[in-house]
N, C-alpha and C. Protein backbone atom coordinates (compact mmCIF):
# COMPACT_ATOMS: atom_id res chain seq x y z
N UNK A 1 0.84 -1.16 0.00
CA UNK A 1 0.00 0.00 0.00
C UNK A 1 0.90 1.24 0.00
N UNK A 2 0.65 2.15 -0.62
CA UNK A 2 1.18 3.28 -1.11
C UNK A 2 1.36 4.23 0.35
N UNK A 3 2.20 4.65 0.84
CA UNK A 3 2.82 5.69 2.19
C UNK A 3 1.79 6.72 2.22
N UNK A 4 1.31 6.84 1.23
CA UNK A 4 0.08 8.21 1.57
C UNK A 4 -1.18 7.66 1.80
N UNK A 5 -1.45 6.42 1.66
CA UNK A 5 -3.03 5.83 1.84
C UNK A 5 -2.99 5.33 3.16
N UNK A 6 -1.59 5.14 3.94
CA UNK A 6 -1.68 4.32 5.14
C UNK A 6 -1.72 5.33 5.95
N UNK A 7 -2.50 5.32 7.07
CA UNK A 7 -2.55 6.24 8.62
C UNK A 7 -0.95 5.87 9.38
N UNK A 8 -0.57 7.38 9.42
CA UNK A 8 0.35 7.34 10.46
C UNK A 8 0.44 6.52 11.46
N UNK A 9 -0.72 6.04 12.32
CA UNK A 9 -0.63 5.83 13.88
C UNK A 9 -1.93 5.04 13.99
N UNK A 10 -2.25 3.68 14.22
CA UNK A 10 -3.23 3.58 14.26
C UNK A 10 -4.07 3.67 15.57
N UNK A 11 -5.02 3.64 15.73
CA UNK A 11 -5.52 3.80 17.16
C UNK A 11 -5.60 2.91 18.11
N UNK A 12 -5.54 1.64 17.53
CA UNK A 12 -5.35 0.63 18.63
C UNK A 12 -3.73 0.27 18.86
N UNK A 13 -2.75 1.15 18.26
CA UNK A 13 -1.58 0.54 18.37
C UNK A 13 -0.73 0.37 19.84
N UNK A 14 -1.07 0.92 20.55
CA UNK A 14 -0.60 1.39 22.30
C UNK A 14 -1.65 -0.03 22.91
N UNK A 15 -2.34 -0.53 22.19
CA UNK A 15 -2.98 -1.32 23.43
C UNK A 15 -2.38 -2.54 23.07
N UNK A 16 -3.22 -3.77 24.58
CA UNK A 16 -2.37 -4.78 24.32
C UNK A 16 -3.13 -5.76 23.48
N UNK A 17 -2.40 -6.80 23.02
CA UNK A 17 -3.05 -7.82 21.85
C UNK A 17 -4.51 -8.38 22.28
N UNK A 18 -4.52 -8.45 23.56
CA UNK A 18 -5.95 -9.38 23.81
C UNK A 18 -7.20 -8.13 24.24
N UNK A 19 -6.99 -7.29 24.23
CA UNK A 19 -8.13 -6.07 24.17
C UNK A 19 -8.22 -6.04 22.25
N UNK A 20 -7.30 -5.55 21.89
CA UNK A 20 -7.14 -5.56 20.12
C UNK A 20 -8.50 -6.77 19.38
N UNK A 21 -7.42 -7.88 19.91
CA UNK A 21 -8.70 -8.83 19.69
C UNK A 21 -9.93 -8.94 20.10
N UNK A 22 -10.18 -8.66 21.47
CA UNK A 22 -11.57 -8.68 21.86
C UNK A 22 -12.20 -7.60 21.17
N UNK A 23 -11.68 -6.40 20.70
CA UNK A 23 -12.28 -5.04 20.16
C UNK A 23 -12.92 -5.30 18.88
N UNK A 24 -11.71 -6.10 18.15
CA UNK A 24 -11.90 -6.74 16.67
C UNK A 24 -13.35 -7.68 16.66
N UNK A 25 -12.88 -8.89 17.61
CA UNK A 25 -13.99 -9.88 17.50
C UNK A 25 -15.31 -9.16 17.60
N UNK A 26 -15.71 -8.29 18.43
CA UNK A 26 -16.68 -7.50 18.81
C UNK A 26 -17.35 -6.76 18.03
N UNK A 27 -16.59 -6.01 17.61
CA UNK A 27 -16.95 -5.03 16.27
C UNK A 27 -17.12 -5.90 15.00
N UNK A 28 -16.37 -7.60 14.91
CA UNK A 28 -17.31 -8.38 13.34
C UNK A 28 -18.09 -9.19 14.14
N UNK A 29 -18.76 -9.11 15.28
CA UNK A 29 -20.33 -9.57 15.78
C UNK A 29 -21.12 -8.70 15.60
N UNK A 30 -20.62 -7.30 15.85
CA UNK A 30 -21.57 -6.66 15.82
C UNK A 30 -22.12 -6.21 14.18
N UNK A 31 -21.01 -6.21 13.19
CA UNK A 31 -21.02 -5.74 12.11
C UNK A 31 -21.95 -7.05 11.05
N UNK A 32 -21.53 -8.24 11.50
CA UNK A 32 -22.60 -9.44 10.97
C UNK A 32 -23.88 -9.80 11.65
N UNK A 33 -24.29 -8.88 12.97
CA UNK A 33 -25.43 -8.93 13.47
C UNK A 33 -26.71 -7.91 12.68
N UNK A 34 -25.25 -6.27 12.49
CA UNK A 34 -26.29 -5.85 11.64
C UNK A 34 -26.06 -6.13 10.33
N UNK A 35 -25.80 -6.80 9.86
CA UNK A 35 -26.19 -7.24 8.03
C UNK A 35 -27.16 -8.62 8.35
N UNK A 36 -27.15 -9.25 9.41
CA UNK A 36 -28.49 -10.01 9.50
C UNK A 36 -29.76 -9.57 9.55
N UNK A 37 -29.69 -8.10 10.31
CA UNK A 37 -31.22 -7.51 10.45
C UNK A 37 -31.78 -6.87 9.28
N UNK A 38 -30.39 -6.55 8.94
CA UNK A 38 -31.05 -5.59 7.46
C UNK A 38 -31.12 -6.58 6.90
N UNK A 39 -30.71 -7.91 6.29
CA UNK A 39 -31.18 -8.78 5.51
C UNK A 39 -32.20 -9.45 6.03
N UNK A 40 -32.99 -9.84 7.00
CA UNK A 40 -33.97 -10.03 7.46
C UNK A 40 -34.88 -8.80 7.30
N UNK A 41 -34.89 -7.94 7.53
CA UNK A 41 -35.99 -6.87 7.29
C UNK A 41 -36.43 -6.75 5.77
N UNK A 42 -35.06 -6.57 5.05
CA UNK A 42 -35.17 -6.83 3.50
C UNK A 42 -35.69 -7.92 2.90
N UNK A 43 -35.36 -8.88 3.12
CA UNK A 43 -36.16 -9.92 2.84
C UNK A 43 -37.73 -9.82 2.82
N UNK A 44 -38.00 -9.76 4.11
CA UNK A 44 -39.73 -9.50 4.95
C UNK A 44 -40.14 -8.67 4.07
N UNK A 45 -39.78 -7.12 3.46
CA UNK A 45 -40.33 -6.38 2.89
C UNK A 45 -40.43 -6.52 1.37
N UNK A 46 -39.30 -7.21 0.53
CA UNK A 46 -39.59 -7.90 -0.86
C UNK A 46 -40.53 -9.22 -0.70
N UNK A 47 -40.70 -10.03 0.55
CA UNK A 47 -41.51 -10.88 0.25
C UNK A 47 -42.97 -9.98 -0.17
N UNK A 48 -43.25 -9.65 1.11
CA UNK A 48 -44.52 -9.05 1.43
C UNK A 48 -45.18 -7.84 0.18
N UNK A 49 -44.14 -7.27 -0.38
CA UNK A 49 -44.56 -6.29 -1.02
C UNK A 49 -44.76 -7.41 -2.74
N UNK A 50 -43.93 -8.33 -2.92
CA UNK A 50 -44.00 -9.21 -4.14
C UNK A 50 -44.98 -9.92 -4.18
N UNK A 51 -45.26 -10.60 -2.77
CA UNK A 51 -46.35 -11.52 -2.30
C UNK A 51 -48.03 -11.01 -1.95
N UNK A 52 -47.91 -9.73 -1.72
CA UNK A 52 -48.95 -9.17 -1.15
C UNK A 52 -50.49 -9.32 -2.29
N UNK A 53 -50.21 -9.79 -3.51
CA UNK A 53 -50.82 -9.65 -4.65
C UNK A 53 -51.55 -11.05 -4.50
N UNK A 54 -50.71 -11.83 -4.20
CA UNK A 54 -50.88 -13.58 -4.09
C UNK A 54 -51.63 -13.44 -2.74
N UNK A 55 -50.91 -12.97 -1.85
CA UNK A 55 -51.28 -13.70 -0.80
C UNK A 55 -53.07 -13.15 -0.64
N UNK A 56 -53.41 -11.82 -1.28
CA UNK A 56 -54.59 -11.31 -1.52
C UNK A 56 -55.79 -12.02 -1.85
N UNK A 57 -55.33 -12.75 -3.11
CA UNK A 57 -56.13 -13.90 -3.81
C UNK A 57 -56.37 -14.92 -3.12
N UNK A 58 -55.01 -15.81 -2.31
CA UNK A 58 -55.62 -16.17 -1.37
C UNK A 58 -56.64 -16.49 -0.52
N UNK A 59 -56.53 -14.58 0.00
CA UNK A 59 -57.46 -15.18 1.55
C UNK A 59 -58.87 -15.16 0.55
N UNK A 60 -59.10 -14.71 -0.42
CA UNK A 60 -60.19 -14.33 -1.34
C UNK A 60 -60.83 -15.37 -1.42
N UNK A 61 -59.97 -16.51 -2.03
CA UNK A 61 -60.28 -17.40 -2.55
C UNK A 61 -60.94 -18.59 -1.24
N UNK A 62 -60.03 -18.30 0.00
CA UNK A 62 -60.45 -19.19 1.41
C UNK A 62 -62.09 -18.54 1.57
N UNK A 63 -61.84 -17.38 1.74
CA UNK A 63 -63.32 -16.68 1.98
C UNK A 63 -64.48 -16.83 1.19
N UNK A 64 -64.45 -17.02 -0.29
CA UNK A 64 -65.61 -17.76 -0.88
C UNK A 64 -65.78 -19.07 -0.54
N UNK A 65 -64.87 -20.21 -0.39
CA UNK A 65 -65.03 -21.58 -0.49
C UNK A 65 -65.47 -21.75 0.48
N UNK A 66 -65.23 -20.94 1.90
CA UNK A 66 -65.78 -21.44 3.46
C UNK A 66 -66.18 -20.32 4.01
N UNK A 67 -66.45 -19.14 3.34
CA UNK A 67 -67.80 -18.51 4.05
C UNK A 67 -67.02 -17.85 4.72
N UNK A 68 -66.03 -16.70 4.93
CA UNK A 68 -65.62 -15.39 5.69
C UNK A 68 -65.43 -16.01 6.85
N UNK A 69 -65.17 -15.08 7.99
CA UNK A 69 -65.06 -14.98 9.35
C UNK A 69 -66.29 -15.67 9.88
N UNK A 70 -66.39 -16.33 11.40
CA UNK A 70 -67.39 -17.29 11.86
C UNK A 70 -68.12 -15.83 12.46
N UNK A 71 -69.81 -16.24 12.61
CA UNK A 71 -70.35 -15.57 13.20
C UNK A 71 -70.13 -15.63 14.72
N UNK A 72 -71.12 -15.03 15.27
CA UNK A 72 -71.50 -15.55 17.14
C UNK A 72 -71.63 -16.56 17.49
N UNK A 73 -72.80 -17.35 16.66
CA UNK A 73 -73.09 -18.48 16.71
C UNK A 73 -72.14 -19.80 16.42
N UNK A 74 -71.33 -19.45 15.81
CA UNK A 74 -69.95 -20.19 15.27
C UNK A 74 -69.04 -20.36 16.52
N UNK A 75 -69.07 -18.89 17.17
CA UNK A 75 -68.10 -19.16 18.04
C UNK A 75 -68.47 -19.52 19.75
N UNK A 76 -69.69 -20.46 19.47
CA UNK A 76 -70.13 -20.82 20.87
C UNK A 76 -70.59 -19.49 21.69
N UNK A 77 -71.09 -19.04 21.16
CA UNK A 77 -71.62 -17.45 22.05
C UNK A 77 -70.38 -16.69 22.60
N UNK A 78 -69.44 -17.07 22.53
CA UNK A 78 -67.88 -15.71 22.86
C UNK A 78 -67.73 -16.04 23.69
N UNK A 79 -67.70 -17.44 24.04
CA UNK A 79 -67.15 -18.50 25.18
C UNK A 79 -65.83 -18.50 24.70
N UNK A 80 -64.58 -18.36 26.36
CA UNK A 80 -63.13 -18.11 26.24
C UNK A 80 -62.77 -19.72 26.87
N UNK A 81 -63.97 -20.78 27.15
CA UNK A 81 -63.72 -21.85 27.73
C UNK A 81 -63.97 -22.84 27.05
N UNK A 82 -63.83 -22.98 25.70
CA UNK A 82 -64.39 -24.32 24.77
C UNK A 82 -63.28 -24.78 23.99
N UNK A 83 -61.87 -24.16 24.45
CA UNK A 83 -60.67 -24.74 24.45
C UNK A 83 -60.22 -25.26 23.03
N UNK A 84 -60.95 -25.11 22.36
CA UNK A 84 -60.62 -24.82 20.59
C UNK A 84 -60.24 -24.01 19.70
N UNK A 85 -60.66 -24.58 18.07
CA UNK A 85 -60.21 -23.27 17.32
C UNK A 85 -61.31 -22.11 17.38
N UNK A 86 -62.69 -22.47 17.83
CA UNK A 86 -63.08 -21.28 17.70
C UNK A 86 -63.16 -20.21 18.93
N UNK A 87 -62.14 -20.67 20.09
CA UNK A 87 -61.67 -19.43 21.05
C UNK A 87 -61.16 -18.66 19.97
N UNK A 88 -59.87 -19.18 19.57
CA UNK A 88 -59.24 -18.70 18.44
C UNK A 88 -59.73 -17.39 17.77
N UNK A 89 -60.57 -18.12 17.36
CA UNK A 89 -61.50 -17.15 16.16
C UNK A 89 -62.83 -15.96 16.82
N UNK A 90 -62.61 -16.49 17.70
CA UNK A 90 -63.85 -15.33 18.80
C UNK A 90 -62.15 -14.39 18.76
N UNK A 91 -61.50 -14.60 19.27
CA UNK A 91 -60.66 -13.61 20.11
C UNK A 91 -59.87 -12.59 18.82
N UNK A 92 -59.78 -13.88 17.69
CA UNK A 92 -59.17 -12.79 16.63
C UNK A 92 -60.27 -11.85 15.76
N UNK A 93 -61.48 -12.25 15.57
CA UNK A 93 -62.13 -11.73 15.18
C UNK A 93 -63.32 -10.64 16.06
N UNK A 94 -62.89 -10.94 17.45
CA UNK A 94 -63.42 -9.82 18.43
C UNK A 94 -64.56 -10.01 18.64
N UNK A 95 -65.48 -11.32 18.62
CA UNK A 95 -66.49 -11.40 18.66
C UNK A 95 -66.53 -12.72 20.22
């Protein structure tokens, strides 16, 4: 490397080898922790925004073949004690 691209002095040069290393190791955990989140977030948001078209049709398609969300009557009168799927469906659908 060319005398003018290299730093005079580097900043960890005064310390001792096993801080150096722990500083190093630390800083590529932390530096591959965040390229996991951003590639996880990225991901989530090309699925969802690619998928959002599909997954549309989908629920479309569930909702004609079996009839939308359960009524009252579906869900045992908004009983939280019948220990099934349609607690489930009382509680997600607020009924």
């Amino acid at each position: 490397m060319p005398r003018r691209l290299r730093p005079e002095r580097s900043v960890a040069e005064g310390w001792a080898s096993g801080w150096r290393a722990t500083v190093r190791g630390a800083a590529g955990v932390a530096l591959f922790g965040a390229a996991l989140v951003i590639g996880l977030i990225s991901f989530t948001a090309l699925t969802l925004a690619g998928g959002g078209p599909c997954y549309e049709h989908i629920a479309e398609k569930v909702d004609d073949d079996l009839g939308g969300a359960p009524t009252e009557a579906e869900c045992h009168g908004g009983g939280c004690w019948d220990g099934g799927f349609a607690t489930v469906c009382c509680w997600y659908y607020g009924r």
